[in-house]
C-alpha atoms as a PDB file:
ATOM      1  CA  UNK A   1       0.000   0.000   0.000  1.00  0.00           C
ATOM      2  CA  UNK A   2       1.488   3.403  -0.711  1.00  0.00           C
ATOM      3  CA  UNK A   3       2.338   5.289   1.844  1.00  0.00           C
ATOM      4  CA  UNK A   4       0.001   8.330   1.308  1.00  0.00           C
ATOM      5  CA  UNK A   5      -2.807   6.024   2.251  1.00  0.00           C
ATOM      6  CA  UNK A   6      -1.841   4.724   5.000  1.00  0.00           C
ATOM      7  CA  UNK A   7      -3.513   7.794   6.845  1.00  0.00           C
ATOM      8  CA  UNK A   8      -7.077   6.402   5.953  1.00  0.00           C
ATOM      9  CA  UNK A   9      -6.209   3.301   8.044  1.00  0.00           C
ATOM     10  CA  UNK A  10      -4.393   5.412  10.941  1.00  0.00           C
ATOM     11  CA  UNK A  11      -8.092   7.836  11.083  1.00  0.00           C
ATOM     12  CA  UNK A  12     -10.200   4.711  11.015  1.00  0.00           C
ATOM     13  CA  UNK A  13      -8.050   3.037  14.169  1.00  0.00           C
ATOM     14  CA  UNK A  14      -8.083   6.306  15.724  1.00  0.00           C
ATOM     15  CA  UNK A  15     -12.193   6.875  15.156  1.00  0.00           C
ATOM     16  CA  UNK A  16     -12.032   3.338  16.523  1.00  0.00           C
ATOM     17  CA  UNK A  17     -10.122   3.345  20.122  1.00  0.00           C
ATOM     18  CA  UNK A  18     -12.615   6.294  20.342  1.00  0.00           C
ATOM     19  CA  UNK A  19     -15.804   5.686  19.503  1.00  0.00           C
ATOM     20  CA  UNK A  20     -16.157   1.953  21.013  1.00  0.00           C
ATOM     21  CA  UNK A  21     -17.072   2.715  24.601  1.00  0.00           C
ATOM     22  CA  UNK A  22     -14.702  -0.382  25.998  1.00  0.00           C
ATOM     23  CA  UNK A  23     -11.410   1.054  24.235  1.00  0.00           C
ATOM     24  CA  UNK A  24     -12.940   4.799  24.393  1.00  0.00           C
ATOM     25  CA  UNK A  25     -13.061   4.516  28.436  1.00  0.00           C
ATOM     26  CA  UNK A  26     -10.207   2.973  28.461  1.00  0.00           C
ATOM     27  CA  UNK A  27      -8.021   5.466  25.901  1.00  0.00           C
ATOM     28  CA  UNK A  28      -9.080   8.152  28.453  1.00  0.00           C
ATOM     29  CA  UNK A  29      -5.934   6.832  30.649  1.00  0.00           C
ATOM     30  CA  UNK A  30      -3.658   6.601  27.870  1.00  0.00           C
ATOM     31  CA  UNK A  31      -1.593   9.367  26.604  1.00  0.00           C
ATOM     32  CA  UNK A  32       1.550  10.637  23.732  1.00  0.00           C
ATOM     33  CA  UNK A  33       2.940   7.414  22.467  1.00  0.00           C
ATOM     34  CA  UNK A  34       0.632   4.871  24.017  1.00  0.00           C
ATOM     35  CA  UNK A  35      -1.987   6.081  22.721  1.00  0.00           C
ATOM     36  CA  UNK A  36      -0.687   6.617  18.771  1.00  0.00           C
ATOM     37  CA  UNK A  37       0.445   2.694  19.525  1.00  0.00           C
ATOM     38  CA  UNK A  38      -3.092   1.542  19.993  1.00  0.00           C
ATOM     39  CA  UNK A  39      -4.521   3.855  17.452  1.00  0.00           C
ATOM     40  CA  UNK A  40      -1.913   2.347  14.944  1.00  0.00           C
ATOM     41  CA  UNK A  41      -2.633  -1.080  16.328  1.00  0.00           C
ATOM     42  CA  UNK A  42      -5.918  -0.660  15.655  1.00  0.00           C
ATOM     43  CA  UNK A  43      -5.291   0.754  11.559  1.00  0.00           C
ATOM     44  CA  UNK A  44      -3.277  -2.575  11.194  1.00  0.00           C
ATOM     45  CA  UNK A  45      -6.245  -4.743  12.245  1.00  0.00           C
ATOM     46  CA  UNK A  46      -8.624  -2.533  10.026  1.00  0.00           C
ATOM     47  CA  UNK A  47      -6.694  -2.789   7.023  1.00  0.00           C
ATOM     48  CA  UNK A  48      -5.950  -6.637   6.882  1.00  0.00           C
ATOM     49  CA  UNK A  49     -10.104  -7.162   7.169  1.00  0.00           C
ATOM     50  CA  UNK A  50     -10.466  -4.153   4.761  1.00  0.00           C
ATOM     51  CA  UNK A  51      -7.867  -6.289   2.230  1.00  0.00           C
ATOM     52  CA  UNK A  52      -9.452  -9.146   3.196  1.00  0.00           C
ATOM     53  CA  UNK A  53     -13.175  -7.623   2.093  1.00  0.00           C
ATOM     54  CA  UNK A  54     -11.741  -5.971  -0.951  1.00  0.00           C
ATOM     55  CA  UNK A  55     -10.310  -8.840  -2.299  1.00  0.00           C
ATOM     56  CA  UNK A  56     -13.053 -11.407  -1.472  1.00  0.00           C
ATOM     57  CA  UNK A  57     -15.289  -9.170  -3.201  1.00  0.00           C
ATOM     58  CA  UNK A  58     -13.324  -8.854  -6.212  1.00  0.00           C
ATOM     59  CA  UNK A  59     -12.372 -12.279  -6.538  1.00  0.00           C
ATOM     60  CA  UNK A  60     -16.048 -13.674  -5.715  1.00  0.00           C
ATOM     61  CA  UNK A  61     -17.443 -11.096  -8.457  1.00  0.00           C
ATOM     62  CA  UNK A  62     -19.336  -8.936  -6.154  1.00  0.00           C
ATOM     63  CA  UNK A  63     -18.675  -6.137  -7.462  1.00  0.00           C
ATOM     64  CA  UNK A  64     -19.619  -4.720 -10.823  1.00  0.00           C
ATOM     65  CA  UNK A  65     -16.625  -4.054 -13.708  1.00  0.00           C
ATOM     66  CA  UNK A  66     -18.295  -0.503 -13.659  1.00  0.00           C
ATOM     67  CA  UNK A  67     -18.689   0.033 -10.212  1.00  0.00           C
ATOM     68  CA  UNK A  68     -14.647  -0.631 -10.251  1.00  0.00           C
ATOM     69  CA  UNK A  69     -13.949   1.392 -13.449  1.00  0.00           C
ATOM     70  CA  UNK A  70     -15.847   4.255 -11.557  1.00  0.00           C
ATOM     71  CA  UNK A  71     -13.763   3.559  -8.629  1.00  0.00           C
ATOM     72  CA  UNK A  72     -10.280   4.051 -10.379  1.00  0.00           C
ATOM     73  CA  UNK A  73     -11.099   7.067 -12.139  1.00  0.00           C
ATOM     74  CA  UNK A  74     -11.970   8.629  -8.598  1.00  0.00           C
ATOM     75  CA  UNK A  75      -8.865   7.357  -7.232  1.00  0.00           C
ATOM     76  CA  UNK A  76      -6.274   6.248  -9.387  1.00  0.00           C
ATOM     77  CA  UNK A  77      -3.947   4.692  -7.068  1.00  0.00           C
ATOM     78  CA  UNK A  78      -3.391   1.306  -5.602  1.00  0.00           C
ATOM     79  CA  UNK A  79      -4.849  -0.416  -3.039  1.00  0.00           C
ATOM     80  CA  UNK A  80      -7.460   2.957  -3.129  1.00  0.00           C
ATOM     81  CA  UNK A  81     -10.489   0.536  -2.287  1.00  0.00           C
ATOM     82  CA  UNK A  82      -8.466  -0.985   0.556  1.00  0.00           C
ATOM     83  CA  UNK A  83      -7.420   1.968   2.564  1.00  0.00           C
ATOM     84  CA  UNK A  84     -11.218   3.955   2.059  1.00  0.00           C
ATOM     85  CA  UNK A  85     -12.335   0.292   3.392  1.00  0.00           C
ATOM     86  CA  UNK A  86     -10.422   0.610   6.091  1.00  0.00           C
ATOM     87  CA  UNK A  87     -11.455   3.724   6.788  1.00  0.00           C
ATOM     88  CA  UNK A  88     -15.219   2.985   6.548  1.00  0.00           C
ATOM     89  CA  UNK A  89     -15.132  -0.271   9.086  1.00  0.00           C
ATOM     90  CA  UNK A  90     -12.965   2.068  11.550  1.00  0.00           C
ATOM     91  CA  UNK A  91     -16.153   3.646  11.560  1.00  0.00           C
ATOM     92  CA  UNK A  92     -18.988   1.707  10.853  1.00  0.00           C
ATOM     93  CA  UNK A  93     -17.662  -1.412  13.328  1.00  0.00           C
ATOM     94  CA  UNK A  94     -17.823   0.763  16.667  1.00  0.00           C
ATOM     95  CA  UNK A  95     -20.822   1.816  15.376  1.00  0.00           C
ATOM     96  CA  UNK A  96     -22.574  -1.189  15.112  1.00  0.00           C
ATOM     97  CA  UNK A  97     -21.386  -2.630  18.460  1.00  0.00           C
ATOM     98  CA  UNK A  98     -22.434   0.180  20.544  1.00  0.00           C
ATOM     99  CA  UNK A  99     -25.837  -0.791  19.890  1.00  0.00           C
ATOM    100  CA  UNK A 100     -25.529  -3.789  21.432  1.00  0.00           C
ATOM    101  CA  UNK A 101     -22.947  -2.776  24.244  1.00  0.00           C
ATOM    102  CA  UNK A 102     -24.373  -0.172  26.950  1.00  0.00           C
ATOM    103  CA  UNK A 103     -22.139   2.487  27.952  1.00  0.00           C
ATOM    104  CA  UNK A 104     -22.115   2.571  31.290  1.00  0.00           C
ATOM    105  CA  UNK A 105     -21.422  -1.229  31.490  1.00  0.00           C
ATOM    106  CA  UNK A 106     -17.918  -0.141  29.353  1.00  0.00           C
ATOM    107  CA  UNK A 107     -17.294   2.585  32.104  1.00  0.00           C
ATOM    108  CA  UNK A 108     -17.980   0.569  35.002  1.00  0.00           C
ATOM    109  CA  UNK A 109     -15.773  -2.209  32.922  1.00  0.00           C
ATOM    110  CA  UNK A 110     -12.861  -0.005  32.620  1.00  0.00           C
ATOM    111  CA  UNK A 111     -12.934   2.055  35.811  1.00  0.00           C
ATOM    112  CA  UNK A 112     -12.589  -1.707  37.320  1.00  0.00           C
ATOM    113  CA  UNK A 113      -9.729  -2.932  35.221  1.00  0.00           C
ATOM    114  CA  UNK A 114      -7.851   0.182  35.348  1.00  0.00           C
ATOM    115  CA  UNK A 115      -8.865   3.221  37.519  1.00  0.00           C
ATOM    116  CA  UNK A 116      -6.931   3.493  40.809  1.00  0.00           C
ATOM    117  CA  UNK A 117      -8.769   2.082  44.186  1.00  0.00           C
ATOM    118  CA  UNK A 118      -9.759   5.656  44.966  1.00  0.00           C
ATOM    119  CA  UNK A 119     -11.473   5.974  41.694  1.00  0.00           C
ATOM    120  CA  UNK A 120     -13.599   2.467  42.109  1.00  0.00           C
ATOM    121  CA  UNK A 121     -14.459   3.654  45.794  1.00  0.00           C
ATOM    122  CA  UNK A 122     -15.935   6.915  44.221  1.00  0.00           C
ATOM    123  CA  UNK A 123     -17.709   5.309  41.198  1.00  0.00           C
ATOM    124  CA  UNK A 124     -19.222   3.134  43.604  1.00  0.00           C
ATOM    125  CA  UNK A 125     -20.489   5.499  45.878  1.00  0.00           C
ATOM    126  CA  UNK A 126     -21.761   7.644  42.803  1.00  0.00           C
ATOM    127  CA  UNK A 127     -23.282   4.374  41.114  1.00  0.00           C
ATOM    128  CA  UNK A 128     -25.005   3.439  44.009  1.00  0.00           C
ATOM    129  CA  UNK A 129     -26.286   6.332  46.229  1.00  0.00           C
ATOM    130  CA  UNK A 130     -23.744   6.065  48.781  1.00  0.00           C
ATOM    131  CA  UNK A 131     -22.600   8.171  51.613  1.00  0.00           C
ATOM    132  CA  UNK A 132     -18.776   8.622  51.031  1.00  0.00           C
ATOM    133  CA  UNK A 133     -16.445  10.137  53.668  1.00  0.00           C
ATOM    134  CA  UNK A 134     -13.233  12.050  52.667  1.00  0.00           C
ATOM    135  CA  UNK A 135     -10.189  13.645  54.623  1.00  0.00           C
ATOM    136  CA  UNK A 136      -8.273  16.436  52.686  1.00  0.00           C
ATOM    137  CA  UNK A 137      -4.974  17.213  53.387  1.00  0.00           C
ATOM    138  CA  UNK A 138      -5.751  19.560  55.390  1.00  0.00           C
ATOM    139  CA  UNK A 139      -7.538  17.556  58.380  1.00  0.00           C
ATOM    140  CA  UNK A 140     -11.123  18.924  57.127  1.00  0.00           C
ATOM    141  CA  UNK A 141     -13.154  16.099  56.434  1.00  0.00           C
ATOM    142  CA  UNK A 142     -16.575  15.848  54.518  1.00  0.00           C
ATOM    143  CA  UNK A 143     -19.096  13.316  54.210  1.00  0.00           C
ATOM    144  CA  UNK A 144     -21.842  13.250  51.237  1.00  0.00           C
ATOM    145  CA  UNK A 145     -22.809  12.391  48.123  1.00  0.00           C
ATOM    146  CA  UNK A 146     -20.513  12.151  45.310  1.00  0.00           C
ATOM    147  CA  UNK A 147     -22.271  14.250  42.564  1.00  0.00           C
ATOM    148  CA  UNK A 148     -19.151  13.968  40.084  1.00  0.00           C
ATOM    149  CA  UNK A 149     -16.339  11.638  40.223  1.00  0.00           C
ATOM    150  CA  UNK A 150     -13.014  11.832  38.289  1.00  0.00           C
ATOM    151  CA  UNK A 151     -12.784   9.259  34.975  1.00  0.00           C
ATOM    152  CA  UNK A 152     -10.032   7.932  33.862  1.00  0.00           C
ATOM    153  CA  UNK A 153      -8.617  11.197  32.461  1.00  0.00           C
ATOM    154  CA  UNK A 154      -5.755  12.380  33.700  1.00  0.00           C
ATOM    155  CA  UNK A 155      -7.311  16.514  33.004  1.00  0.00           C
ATOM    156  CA  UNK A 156     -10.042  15.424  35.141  1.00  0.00           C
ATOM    157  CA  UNK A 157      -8.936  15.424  38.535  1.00  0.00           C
ATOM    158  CA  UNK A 158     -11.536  16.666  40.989  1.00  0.00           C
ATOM    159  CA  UNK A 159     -14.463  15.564  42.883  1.00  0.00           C
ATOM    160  CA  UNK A 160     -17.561  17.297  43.429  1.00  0.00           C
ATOM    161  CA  UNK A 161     -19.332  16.219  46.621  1.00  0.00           C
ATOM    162  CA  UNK A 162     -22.731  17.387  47.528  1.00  0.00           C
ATOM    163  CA  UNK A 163     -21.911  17.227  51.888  1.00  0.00           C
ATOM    164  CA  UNK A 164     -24.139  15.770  54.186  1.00  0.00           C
ATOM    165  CA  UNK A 165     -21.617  16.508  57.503  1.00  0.00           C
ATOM    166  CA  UNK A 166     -18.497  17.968  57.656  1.00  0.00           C
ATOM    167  CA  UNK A 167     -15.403  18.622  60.480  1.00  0.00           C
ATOM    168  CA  UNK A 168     -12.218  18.289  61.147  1.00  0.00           C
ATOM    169  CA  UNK A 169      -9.755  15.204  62.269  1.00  0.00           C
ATOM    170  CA  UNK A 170      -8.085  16.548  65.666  1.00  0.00           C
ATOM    171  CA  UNK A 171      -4.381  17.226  65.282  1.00  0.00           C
ATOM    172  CA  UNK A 172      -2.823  15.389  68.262  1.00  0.00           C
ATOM    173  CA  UNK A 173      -5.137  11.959  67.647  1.00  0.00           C
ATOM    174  CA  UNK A 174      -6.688  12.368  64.391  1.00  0.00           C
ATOM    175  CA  UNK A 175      -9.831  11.783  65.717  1.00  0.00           C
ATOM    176  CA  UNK A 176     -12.970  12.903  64.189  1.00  0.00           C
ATOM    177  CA  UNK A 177     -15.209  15.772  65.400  1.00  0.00           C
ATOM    178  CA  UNK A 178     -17.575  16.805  63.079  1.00  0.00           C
ATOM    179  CA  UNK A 179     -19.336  20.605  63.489  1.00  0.00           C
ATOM    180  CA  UNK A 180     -21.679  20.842  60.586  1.00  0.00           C
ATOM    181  CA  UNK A 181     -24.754  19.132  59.656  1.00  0.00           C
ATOM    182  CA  UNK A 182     -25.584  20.071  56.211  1.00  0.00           C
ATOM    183  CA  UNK A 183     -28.629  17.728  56.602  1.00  0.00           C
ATOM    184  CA  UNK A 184     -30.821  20.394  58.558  1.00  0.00           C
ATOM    185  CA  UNK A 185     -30.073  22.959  56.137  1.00  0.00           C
ATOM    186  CA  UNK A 186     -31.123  21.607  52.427  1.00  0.00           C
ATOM    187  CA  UNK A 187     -35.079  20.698  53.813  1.00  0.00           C
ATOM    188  CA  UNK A 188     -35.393  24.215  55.263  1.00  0.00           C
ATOM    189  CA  UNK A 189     -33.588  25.380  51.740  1.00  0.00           C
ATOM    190  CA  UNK A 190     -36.582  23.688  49.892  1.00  0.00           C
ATOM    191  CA  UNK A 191     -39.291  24.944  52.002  1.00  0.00           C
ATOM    192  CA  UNK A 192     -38.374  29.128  52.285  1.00  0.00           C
ATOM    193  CA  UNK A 193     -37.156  29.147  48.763  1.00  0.00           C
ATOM    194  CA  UNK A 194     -33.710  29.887  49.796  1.00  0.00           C
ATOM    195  CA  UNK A 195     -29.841  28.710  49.123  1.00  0.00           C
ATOM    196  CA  UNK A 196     -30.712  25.603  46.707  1.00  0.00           C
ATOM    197  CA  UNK A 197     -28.504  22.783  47.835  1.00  0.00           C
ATOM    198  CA  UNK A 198     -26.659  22.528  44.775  1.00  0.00           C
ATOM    199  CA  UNK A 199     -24.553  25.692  46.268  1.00  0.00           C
ATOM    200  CA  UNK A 200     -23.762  24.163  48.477  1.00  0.00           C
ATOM    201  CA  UNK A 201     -21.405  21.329  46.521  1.00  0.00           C
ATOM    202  CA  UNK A 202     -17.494  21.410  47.128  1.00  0.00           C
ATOM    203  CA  UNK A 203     -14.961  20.925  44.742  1.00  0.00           C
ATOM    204  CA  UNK A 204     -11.566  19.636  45.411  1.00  0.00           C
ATOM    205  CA  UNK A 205      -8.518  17.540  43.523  1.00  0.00           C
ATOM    206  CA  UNK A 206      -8.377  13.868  44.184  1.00  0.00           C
ATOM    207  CA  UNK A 207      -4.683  14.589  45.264  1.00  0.00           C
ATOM    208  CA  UNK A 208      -5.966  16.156  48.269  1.00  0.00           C
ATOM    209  CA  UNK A 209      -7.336  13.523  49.615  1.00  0.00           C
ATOM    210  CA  UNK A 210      -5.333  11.500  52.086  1.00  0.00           C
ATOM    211  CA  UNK A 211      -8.730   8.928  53.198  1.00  0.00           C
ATOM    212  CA  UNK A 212     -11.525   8.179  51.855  1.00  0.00           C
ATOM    213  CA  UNK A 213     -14.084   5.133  52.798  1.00  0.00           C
ATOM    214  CA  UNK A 214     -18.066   4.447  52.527  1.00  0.00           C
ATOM    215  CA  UNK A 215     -19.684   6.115  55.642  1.00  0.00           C
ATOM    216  CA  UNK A 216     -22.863   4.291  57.226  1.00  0.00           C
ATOM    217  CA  UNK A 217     -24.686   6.773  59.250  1.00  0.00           C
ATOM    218  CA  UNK A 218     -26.342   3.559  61.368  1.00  0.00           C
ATOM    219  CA  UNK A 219     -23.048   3.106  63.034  1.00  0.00           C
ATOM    220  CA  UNK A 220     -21.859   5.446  65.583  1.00  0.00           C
ATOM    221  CA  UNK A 221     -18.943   6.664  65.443  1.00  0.00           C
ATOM    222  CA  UNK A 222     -18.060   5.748  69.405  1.00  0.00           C
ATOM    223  CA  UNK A 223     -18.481   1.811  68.187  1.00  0.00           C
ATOM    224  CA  UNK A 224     -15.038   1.417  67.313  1.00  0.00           C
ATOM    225  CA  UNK A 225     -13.397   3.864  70.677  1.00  0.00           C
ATOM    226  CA  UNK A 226     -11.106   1.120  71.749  1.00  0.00           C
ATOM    227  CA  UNK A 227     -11.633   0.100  75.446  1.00  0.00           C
ATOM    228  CA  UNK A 228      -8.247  -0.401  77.556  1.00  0.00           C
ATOM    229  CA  UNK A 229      -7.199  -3.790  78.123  1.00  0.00           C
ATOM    230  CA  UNK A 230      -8.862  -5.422  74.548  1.00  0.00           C
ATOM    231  CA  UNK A 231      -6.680  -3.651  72.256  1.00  0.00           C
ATOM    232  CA  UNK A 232      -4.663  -7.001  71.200  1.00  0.00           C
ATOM    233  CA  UNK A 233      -7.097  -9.470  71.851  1.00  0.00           C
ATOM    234  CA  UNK A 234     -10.543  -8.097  71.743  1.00  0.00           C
ATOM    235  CA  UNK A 235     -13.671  -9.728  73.485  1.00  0.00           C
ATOM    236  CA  UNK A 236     -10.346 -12.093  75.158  1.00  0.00           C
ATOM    237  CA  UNK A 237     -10.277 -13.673  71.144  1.00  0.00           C
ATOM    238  CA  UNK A 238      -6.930 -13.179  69.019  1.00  0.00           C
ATOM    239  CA  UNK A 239      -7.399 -10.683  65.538  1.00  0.00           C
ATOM    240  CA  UNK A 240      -9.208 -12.692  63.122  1.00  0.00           C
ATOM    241  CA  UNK A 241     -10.136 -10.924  59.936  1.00  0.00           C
ATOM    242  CA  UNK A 242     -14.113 -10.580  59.840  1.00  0.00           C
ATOM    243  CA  UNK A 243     -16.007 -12.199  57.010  1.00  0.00           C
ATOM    244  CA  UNK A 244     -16.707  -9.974  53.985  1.00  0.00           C
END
């Protein structure tokens, strides 16, 4: 194939890796020469089916002697047919199996194989409705609803929580005190027509975060204030790890 058209095949891996949701998701964490390797992977797979097509369908007689005559005085170069081909699956293929494939099944698919553990804990607590508590950096600590979590992009970075409580981890122990209870706030919002709780979301950079975990409301906090003398061996039993 002359090297001119070897671009067709390049844009059709490239409109590939990023139109499929499952490589799409998963491009997001790719970038520079990783990424121009998979797109480039993808233009050699396209253009062996496209010669494989092109020359079944000459061979077999699909294809009218006009149709082909037609063809050549568009584009008189070889191996024309192959690299438009190529081209047109790059398109048509990701296409026809994101009818079949639902998107967020790809995201929740890739997030899995390859977002960090901080990024699985917040998809899960955005996928599911769940309470999420984070400590920044700077000892203040919120607990709420994850309204946007970071993908797989690097450029996207931050985390908008919608807070439910929020405090402060004390600096000598590190134990947690919370002042705020946004909780109170967003029914009486609703009811005088006031601060909609929307305003109320913060915005920070996953890199701020130094813990983050699932936060059940039903437990008290005081449940797990260790008691002197059952610090090694609690309820006189030796650490066993619980049952998940």
């Amino acid at each position: 194939m002359p090297t001119n058209l070897l671009i067709l095949p390049l844009l059709g891996g490239y409109l590939l890796v990023h139109i499929w949701h499952f490589s799409r998701f998963r491009s997001q964490r790719l970038e520079g020469y990783r990424l121009l390797m998979e797109t480039a992977i993808a233009g050699v797979i396209l253009v062996t089916l496209a010669r494989l097509l092109t020359y079944s369908l000459a061979h077999l007689g699909l294809v009218p002697n006009s149709a082909r005559a037609r063809w050549h005085e568009f584009a008189p170069i070889d191996f024309s047919g192959t690299g438009a081909a190529a081209f047109g699956l790059g398109l048509l293929i990701p296409l026809v199996v994101n009818l079949f494939l639902n998107k967020k099944t790809a995201q929740d698919w890739a997030i899995h194989h390859y977002g960090s553990n901080l990024l699985r804990l917040l998809h899960t607590a955005t996928k599911y409705e769940m309470l999420v508590s984070v400590t920044l950096d700077n000892r203040k600590v919120y607990v709420g609803f994850v309204i946007t979590a970071p993908n797989l992009q690097s450029t996207e970075q931050y985390v908008q929580l919608l807070p439910v409580l929020s405090g402060y981890r004390d600096s000598n122990d590190l134990r947690l005190n919370f002042t705020t209870n946004y909780a109170q706030v967003y029914p009486d919002a609703y009811r005088s027509g006031g601060t909609d709780p929307s305003d109320l979301i913060v915005i920070f950079p996953t890199a701020s975060i130094r813990m983050a975990n699932l936060y059940d409301p039903s437990i008290p906090t005081r449940s797990f204030d260790v008691q002197e003398g059952i610090a090694d061996e609690p309820f006189g039993q030796p650490w066993t790890r619980p049952n998940s």
